[in-house]
PDB file of N, CA and C in Angstrom:
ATOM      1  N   UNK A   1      -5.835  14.977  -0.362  1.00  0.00           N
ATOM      2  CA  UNK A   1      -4.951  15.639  -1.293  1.00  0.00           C
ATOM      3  C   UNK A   1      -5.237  17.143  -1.352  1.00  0.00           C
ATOM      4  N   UNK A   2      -6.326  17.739  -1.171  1.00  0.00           N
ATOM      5  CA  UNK A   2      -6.455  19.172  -1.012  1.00  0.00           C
ATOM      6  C   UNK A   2      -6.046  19.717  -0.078  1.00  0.00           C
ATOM      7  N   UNK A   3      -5.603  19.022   1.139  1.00  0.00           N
ATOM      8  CA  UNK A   3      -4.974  20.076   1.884  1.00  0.00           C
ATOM      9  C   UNK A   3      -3.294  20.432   0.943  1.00  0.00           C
ATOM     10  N   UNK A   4      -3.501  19.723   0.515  1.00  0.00           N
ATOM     11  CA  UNK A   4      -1.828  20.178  -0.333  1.00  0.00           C
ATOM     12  C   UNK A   4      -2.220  20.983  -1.983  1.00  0.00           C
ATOM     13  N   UNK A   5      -3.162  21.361  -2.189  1.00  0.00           N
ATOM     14  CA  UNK A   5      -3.554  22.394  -3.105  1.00  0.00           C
ATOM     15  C   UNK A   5      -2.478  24.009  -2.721  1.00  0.00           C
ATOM     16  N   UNK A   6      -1.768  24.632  -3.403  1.00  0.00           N
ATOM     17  CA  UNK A   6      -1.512  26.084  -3.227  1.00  0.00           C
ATOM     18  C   UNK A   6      -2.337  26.632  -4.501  1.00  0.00           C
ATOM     19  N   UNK A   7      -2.998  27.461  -3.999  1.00  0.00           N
ATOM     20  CA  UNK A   7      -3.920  28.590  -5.264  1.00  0.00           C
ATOM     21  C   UNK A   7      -2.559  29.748  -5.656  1.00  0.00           C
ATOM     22  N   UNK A   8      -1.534  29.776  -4.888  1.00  0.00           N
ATOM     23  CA  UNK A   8      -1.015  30.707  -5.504  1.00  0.00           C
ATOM     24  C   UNK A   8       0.167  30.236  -6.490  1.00  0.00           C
ATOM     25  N   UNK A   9       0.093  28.894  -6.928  1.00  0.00           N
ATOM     26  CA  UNK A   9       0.675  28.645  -8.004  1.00  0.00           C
ATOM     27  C   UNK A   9      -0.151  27.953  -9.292  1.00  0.00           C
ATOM     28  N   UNK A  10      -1.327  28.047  -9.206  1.00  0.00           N
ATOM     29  CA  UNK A  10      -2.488  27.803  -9.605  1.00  0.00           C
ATOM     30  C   UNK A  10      -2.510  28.758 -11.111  1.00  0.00           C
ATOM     31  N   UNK A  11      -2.073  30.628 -11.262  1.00  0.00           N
ATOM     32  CA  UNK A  11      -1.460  31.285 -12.319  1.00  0.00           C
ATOM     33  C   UNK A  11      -0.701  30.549 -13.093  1.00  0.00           C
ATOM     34  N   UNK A  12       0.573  30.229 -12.515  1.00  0.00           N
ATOM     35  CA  UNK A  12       1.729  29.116 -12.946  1.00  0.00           C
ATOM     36  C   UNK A  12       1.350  28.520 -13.695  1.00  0.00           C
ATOM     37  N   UNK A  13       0.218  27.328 -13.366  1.00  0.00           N
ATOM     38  CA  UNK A  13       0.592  26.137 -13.827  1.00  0.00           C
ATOM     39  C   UNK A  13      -0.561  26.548 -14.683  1.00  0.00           C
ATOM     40  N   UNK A  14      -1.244  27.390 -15.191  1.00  0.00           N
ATOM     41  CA  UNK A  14      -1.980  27.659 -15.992  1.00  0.00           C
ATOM     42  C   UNK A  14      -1.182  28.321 -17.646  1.00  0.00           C
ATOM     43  N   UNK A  15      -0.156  28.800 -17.367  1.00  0.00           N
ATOM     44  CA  UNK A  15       0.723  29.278 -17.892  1.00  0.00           C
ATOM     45  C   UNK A  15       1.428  28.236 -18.586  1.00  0.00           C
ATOM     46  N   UNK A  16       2.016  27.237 -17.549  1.00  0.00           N
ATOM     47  CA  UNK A  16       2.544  26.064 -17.986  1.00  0.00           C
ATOM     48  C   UNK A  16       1.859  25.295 -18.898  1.00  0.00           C
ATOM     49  N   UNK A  17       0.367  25.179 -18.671  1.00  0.00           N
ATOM     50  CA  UNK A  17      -0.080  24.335 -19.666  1.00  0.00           C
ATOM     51  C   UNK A  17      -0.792  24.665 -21.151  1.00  0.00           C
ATOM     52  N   UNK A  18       0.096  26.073 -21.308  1.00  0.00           N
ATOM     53  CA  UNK A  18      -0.409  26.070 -22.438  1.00  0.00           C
ATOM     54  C   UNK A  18       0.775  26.884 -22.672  1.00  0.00           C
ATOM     55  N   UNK A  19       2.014  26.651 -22.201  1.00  0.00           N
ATOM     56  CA  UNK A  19       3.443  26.471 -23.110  1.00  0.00           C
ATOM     57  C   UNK A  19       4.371  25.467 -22.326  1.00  0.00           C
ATOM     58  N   UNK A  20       3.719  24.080 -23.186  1.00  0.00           N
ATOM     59  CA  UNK A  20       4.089  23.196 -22.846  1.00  0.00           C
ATOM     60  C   UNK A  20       5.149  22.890 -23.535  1.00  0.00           C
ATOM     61  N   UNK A  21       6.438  21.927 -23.300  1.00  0.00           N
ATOM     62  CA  UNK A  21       7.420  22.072 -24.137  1.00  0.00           C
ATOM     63  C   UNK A  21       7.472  20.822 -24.678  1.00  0.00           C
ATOM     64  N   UNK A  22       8.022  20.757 -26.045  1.00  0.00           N
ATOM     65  CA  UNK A  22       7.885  19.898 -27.133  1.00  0.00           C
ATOM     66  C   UNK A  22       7.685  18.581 -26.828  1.00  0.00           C
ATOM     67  N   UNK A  23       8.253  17.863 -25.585  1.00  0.00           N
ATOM     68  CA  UNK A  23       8.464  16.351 -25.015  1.00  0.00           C
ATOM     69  C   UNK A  23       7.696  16.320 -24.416  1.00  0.00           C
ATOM     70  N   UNK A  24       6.579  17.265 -23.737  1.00  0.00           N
ATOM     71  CA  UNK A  24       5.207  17.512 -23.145  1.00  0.00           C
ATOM     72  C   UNK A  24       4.355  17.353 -23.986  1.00  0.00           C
ATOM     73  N   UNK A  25       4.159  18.072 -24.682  1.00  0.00           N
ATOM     74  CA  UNK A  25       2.652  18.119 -26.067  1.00  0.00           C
ATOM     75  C   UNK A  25       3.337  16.874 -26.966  1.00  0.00           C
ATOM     76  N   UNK A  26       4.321  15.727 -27.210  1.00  0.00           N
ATOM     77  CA  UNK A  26       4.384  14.680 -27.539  1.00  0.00           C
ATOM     78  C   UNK A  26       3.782  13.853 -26.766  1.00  0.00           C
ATOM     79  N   UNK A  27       4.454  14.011 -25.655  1.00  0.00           N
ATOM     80  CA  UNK A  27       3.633  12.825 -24.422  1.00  0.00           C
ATOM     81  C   UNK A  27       2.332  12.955 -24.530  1.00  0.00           C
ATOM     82  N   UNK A  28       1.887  14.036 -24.204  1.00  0.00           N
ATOM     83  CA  UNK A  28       0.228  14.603 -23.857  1.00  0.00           C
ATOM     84  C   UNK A  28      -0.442  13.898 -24.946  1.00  0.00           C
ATOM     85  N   UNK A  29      -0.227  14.485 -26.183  1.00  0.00           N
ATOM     86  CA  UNK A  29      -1.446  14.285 -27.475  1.00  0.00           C
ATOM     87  C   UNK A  29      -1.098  12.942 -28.075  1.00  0.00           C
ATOM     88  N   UNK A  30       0.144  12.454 -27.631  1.00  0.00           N
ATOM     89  CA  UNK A  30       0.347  11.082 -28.462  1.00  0.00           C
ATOM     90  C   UNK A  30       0.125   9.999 -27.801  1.00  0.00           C
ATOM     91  N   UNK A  31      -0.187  10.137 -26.275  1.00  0.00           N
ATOM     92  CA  UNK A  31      -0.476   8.891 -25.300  1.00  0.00           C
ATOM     93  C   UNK A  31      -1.387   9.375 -24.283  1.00  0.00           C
ATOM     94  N   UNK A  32      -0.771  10.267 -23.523  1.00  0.00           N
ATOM     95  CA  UNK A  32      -1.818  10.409 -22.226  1.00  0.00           C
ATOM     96  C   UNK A  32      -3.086  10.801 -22.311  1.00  0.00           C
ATOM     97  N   UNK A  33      -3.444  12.020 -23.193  1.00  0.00           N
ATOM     98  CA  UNK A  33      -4.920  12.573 -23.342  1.00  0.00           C
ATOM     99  C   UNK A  33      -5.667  11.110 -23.726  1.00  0.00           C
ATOM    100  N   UNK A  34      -5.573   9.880 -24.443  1.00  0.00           N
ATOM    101  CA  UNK A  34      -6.485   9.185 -24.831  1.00  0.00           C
ATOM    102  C   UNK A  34      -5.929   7.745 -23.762  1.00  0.00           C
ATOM    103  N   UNK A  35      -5.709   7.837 -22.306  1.00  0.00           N
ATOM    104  CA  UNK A  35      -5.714   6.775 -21.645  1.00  0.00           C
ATOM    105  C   UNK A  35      -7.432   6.882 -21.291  1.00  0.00           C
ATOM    106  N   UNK A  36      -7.739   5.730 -20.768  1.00  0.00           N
ATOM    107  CA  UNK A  36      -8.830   5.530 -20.422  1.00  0.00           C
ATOM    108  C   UNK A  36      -8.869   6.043 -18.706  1.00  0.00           C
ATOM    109  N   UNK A  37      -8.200   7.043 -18.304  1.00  0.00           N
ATOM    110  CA  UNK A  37      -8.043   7.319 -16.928  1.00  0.00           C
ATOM    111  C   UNK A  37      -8.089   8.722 -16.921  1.00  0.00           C
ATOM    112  N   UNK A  38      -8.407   9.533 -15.717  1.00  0.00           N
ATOM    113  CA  UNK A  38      -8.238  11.413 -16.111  1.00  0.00           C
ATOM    114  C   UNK A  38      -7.042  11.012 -15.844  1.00  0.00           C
ATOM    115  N   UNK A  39      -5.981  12.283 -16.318  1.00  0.00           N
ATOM    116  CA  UNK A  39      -4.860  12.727 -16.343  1.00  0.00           C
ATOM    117  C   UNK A  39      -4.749  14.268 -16.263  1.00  0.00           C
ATOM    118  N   UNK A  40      -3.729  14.905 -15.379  1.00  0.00           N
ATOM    119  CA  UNK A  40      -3.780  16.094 -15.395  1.00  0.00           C
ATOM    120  C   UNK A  40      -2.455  16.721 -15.464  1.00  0.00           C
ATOM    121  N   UNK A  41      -2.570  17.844 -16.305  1.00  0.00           N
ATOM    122  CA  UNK A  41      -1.297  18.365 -16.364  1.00  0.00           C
ATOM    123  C   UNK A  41      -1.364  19.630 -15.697  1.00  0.00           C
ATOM    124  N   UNK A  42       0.091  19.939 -15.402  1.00  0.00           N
ATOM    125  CA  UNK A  42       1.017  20.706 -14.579  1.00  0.00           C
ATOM    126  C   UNK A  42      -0.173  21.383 -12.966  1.00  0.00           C
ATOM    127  N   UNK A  43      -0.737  19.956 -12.573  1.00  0.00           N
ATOM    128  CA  UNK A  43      -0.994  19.916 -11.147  1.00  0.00           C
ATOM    129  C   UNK A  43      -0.046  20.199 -10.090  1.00  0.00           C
ATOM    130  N   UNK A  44      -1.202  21.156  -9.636  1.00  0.00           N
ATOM    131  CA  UNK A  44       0.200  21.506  -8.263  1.00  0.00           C
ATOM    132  C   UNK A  44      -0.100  20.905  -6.616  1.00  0.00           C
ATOM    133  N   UNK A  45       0.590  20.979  -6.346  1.00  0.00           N
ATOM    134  CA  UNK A  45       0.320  19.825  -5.123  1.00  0.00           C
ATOM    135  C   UNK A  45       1.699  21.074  -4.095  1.00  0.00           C
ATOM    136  N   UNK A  46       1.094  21.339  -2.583  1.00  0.00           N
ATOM    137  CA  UNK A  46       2.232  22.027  -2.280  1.00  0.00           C
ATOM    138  C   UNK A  46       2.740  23.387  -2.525  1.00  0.00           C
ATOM    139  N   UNK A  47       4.130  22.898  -2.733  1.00  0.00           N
ATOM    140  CA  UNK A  47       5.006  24.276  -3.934  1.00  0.00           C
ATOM    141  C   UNK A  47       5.683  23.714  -4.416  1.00  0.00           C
ATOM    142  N   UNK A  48       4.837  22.377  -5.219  1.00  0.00           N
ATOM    143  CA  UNK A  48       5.487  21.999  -6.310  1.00  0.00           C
ATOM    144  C   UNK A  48       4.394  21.726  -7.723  1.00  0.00           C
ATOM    145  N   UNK A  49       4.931  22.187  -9.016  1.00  0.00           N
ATOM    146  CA  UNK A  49       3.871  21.630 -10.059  1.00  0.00           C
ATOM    147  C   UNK A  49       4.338  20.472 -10.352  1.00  0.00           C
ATOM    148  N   UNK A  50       3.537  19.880 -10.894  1.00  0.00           N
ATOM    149  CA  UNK A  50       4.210  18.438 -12.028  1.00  0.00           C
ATOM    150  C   UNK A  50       3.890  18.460 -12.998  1.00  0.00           C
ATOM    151  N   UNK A  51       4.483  17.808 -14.360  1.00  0.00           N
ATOM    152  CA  UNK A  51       4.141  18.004 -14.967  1.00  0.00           C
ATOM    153  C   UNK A  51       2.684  17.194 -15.866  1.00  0.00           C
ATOM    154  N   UNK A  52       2.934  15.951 -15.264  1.00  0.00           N
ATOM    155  CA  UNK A  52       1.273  14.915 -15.067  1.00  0.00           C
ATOM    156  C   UNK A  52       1.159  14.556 -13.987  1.00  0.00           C
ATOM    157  N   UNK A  53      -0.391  13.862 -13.884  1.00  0.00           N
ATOM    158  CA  UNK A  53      -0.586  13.311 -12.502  1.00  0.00           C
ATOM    159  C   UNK A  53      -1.762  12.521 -12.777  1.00  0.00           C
ATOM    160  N   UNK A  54      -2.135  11.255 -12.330  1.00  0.00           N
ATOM    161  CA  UNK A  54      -3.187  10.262 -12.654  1.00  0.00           C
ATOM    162  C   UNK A  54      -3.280   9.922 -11.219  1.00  0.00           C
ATOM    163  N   UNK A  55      -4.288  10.797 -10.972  1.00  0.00           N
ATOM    164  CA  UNK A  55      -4.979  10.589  -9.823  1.00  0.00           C
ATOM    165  C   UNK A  55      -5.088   9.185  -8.846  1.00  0.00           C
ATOM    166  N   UNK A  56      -6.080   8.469 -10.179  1.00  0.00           N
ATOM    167  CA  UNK A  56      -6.284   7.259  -9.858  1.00  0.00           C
ATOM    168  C   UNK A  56      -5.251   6.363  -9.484  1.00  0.00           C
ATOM    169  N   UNK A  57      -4.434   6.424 -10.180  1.00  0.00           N
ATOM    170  CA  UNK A  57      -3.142   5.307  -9.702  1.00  0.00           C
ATOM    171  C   UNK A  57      -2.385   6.113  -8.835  1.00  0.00           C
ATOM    172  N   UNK A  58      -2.212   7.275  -8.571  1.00  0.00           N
ATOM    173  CA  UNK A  58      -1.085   8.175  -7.693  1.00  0.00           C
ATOM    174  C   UNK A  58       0.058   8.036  -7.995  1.00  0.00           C
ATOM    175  N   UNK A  59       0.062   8.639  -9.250  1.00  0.00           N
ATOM    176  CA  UNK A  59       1.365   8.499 -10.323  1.00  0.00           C
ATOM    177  C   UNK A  59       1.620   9.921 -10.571  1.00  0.00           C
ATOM    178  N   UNK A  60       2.814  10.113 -10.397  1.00  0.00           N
ATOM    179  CA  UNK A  60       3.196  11.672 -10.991  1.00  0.00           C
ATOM    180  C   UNK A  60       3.867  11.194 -12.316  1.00  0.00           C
ATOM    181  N   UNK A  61       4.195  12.432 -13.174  1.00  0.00           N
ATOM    182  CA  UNK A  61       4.884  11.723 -14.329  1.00  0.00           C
ATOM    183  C   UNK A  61       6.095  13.513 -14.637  1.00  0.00           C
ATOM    184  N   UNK A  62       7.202  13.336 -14.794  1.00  0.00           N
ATOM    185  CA  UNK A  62       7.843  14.409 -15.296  1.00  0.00           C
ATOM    186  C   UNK A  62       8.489  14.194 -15.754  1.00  0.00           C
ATOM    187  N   UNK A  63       8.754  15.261 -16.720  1.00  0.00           N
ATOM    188  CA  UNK A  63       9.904  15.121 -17.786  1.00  0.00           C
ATOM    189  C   UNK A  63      11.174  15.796 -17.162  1.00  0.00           C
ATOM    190  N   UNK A  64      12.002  15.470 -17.873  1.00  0.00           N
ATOM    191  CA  UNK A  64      13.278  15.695 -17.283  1.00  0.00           C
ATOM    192  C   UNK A  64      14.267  16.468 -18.045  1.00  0.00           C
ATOM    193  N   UNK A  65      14.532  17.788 -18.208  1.00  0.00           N
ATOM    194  CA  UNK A  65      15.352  18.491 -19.529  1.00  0.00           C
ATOM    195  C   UNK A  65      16.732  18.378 -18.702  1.00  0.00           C
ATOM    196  N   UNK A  66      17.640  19.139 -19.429  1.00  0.00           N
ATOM    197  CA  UNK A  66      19.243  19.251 -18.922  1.00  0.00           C
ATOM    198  C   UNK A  66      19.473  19.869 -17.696  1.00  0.00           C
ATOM    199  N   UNK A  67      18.587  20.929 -17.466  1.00  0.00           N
ATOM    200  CA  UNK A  67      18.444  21.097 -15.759  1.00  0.00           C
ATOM    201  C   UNK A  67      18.731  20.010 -15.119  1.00  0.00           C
ATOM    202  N   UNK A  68      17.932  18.993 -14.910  1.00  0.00           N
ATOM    203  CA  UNK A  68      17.638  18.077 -13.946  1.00  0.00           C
ATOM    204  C   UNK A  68      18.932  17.811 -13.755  1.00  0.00           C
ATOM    205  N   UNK A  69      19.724  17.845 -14.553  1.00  0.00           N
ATOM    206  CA  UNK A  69      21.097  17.064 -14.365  1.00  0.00           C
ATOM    207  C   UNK A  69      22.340  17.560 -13.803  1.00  0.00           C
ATOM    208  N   UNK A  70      21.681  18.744 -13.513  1.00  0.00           N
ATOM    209  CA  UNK A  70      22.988  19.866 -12.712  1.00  0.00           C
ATOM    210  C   UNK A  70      23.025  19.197 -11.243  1.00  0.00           C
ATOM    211  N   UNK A  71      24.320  19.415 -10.691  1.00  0.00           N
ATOM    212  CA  UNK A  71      24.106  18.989  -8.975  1.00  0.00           C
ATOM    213  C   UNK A  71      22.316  19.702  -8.354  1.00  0.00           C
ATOM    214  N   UNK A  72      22.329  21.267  -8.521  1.00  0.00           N
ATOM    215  CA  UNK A  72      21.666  21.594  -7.892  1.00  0.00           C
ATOM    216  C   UNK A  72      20.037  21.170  -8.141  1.00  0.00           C
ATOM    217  N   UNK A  73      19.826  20.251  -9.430  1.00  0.00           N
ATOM    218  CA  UNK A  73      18.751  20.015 -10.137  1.00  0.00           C
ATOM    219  C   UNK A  73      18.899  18.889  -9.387  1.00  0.00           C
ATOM    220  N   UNK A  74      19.470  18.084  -9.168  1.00  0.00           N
ATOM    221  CA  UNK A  74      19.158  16.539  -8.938  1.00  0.00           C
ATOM    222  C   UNK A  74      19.112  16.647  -7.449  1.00  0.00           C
ATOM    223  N   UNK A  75      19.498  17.746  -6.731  1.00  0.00           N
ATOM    224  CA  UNK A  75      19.355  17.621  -5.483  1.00  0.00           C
ATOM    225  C   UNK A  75      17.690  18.078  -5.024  1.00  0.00           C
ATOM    226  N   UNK A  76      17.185  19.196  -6.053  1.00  0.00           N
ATOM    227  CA  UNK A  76      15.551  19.589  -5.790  1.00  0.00           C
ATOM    228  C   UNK A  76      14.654  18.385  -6.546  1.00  0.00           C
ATOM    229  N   UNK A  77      15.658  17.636  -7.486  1.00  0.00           N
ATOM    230  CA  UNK A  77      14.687  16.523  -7.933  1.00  0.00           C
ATOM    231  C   UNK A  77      14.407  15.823  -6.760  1.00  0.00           C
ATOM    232  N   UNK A  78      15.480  15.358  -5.733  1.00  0.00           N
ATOM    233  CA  UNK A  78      15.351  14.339  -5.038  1.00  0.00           C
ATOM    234  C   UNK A  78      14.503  14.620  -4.039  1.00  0.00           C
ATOM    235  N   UNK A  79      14.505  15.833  -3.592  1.00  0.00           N
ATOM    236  CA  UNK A  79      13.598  16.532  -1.993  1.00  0.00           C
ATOM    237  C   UNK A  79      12.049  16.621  -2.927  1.00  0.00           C
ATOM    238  N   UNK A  80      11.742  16.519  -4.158  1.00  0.00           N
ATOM    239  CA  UNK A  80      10.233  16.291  -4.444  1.00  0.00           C
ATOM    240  C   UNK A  80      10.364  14.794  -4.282  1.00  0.00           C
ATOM    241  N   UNK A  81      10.843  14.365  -4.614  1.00  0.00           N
ATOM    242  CA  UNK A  81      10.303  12.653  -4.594  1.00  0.00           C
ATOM    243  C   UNK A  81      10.092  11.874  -3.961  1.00  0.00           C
ATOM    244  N   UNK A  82      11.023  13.287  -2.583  1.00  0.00           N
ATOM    245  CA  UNK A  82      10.592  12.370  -1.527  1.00  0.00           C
ATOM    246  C   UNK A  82       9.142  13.217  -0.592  1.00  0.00           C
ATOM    247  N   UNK A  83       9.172  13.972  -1.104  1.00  0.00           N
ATOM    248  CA  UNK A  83       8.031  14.251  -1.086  1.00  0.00           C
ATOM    249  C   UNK A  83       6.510  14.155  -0.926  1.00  0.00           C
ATOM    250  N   UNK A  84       6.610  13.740  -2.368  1.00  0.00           N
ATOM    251  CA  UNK A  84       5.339  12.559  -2.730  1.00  0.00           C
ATOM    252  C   UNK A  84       5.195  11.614  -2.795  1.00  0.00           C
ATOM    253  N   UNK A  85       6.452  11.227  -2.341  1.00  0.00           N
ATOM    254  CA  UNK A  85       6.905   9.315  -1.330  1.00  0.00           C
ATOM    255  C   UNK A  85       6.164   9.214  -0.294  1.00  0.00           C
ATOM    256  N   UNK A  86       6.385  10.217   0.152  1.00  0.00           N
ATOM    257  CA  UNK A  86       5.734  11.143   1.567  1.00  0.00           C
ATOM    258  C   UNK A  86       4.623  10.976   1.634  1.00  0.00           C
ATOM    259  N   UNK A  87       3.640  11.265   0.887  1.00  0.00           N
ATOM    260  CA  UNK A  87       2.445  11.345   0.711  1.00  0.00           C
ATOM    261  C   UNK A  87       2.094  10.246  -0.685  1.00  0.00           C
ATOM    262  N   UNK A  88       2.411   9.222  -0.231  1.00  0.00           N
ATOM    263  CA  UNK A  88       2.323   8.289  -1.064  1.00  0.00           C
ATOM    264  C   UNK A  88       1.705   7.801  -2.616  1.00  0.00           C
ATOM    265  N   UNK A  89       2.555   9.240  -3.153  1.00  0.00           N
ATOM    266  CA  UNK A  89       2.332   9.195  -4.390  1.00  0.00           C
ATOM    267  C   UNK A  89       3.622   9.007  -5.033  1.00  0.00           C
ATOM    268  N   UNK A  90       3.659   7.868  -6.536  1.00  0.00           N
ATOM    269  CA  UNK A  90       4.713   7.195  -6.786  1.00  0.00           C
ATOM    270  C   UNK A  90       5.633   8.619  -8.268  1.00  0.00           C
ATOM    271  N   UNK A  91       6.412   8.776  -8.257  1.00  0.00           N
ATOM    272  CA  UNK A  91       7.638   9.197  -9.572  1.00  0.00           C
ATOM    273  C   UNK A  91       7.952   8.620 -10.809  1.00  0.00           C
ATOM    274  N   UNK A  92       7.293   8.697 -11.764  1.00  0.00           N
ATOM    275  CA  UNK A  92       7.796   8.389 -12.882  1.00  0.00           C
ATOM    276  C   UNK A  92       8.665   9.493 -13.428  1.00  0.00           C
ATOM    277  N   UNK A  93      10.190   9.099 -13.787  1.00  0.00           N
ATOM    278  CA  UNK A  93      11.064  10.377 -14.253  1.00  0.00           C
ATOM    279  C   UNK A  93      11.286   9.706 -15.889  1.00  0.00           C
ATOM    280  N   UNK A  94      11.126  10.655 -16.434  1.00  0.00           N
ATOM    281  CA  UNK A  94      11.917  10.189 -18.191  1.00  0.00           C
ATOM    282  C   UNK A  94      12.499  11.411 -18.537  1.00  0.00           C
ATOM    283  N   UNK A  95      13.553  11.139 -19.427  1.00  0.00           N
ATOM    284  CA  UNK A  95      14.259  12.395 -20.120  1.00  0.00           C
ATOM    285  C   UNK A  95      13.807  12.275 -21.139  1.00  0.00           C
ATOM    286  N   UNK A  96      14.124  13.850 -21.651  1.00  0.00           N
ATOM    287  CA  UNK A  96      13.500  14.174 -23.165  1.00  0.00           C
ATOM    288  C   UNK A  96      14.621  13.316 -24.253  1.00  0.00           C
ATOM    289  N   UNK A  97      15.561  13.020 -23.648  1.00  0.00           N
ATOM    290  CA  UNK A  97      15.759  12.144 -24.570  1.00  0.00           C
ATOM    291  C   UNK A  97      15.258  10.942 -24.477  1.00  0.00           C
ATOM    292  N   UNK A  98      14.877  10.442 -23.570  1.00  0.00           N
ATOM    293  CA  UNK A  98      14.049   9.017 -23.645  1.00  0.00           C
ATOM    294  C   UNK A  98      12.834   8.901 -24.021  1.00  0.00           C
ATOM    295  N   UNK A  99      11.649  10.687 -24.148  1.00  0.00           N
ATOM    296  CA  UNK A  99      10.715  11.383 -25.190  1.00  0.00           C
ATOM    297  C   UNK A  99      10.497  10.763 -26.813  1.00  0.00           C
ATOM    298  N   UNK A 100      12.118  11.691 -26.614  1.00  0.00           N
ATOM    299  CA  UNK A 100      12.404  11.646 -28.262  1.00  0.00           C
ATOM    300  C   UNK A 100      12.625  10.320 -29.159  1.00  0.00           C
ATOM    301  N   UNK A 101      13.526   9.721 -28.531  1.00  0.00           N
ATOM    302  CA  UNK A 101      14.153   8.360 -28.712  1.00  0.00           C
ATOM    303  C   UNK A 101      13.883   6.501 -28.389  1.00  0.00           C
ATOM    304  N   UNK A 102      12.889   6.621 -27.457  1.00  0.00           N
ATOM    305  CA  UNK A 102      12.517   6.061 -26.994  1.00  0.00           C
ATOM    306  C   UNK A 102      11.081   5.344 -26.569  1.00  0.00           C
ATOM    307  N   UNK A 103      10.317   6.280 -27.692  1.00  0.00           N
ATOM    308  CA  UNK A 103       8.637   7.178 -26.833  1.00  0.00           C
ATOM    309  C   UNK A 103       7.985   6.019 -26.499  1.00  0.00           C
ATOM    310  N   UNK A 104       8.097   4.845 -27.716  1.00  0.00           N
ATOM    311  CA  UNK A 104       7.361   3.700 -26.981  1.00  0.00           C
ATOM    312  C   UNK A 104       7.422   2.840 -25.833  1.00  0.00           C
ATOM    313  N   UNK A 105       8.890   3.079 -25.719  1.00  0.00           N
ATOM    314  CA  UNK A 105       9.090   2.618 -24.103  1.00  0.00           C
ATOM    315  C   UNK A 105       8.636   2.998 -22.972  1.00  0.00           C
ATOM    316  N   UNK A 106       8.849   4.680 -23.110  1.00  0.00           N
ATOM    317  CA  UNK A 106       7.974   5.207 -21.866  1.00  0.00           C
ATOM    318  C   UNK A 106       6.983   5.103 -22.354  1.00  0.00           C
ATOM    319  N   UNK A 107       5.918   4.909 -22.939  1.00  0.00           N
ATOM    320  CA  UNK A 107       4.231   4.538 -23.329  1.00  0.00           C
ATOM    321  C   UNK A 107       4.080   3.297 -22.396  1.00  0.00           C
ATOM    322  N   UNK A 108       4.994   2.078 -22.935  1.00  0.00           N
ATOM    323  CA  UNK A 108       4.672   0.851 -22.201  1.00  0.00           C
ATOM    324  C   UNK A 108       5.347   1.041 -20.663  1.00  0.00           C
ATOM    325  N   UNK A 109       6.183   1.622 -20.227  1.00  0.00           N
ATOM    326  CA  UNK A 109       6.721   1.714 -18.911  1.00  0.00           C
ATOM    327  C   UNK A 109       5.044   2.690 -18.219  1.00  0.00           C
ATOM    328  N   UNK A 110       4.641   3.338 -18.304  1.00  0.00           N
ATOM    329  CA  UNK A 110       3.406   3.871 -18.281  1.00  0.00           C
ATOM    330  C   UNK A 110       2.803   3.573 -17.648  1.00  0.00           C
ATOM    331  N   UNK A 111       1.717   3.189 -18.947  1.00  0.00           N
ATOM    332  CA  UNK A 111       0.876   2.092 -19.057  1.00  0.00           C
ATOM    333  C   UNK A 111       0.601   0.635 -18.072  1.00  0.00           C
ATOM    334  N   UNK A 112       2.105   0.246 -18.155  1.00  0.00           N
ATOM    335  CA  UNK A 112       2.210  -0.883 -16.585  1.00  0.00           C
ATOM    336  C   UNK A 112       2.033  -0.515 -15.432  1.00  0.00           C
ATOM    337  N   UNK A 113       2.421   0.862 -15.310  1.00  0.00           N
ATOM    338  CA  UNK A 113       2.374   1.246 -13.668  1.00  0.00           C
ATOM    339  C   UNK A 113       1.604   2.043 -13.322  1.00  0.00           C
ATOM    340  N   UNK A 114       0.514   2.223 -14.477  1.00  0.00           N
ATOM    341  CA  UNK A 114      -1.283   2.282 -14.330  1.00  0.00           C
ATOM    342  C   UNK A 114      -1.478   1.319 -14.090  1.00  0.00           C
ATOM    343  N   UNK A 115      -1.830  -0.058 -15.046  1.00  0.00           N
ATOM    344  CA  UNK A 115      -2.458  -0.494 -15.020  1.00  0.00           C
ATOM    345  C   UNK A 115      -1.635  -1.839 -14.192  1.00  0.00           C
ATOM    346  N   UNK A 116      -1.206  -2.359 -14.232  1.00  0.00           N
ATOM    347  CA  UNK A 116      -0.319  -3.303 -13.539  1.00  0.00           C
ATOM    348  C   UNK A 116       0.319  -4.202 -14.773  1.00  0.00           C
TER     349      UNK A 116
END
């Protein structure tokens, strides 16, 4: 996995993680920081960040705002996923409305595809 480290987005995602946006610091402090697994946020892999990543299972995890949903968003969604298909790491996508509305679902949708 380190050959796919870039240091020059390494600023970035330092930036990112400490203006994280509202459906981020929900996820983060209300589930992920206390799994029994490391978890890392806005890891960059490439020239791409994410916004989690659990090493151990080779799970990415991102949230998904109204961007994603433009043609041109769903077309750069799709060239990461395949991506780290690529390199056989798996996509978890949720929208902030499925954040907001939903949170325990994505907790248990999660949670399963950590742990089995």
């Amino acid at each position: 996995m380190n050959k796919m480290y870039n240091g020059k987005l390494t600023p970035v995602s330092k930036v990112l993680r400490k203006n994280m946006t509202k459906e981020e610091k929900h996820l983060w402090y209300d589930f992920l920081k206390d799994l029994p697994v490391n978890v890392n946020r806005q890891k960059v892999f490439d020239r791409y960040i994410v916004d989690f990543y659990i090493p151990s299972a080779k799970i990415v995890i991102e949230l998904d705002g109204e961007q994603h949903y433009i043609d041109d968003g769903l077309i750069k969604d799709a060239q990461r996923d395949e991506f780290f298909s690529k390199n056989g790491i798996r996509v978890l996508r949720y929208s902030n409305r499925q954040i907001n509305q939903q949170f325990k679902n994505v907790c248990d949708d999660i949670y399963s595809n950590i742990f089995g």
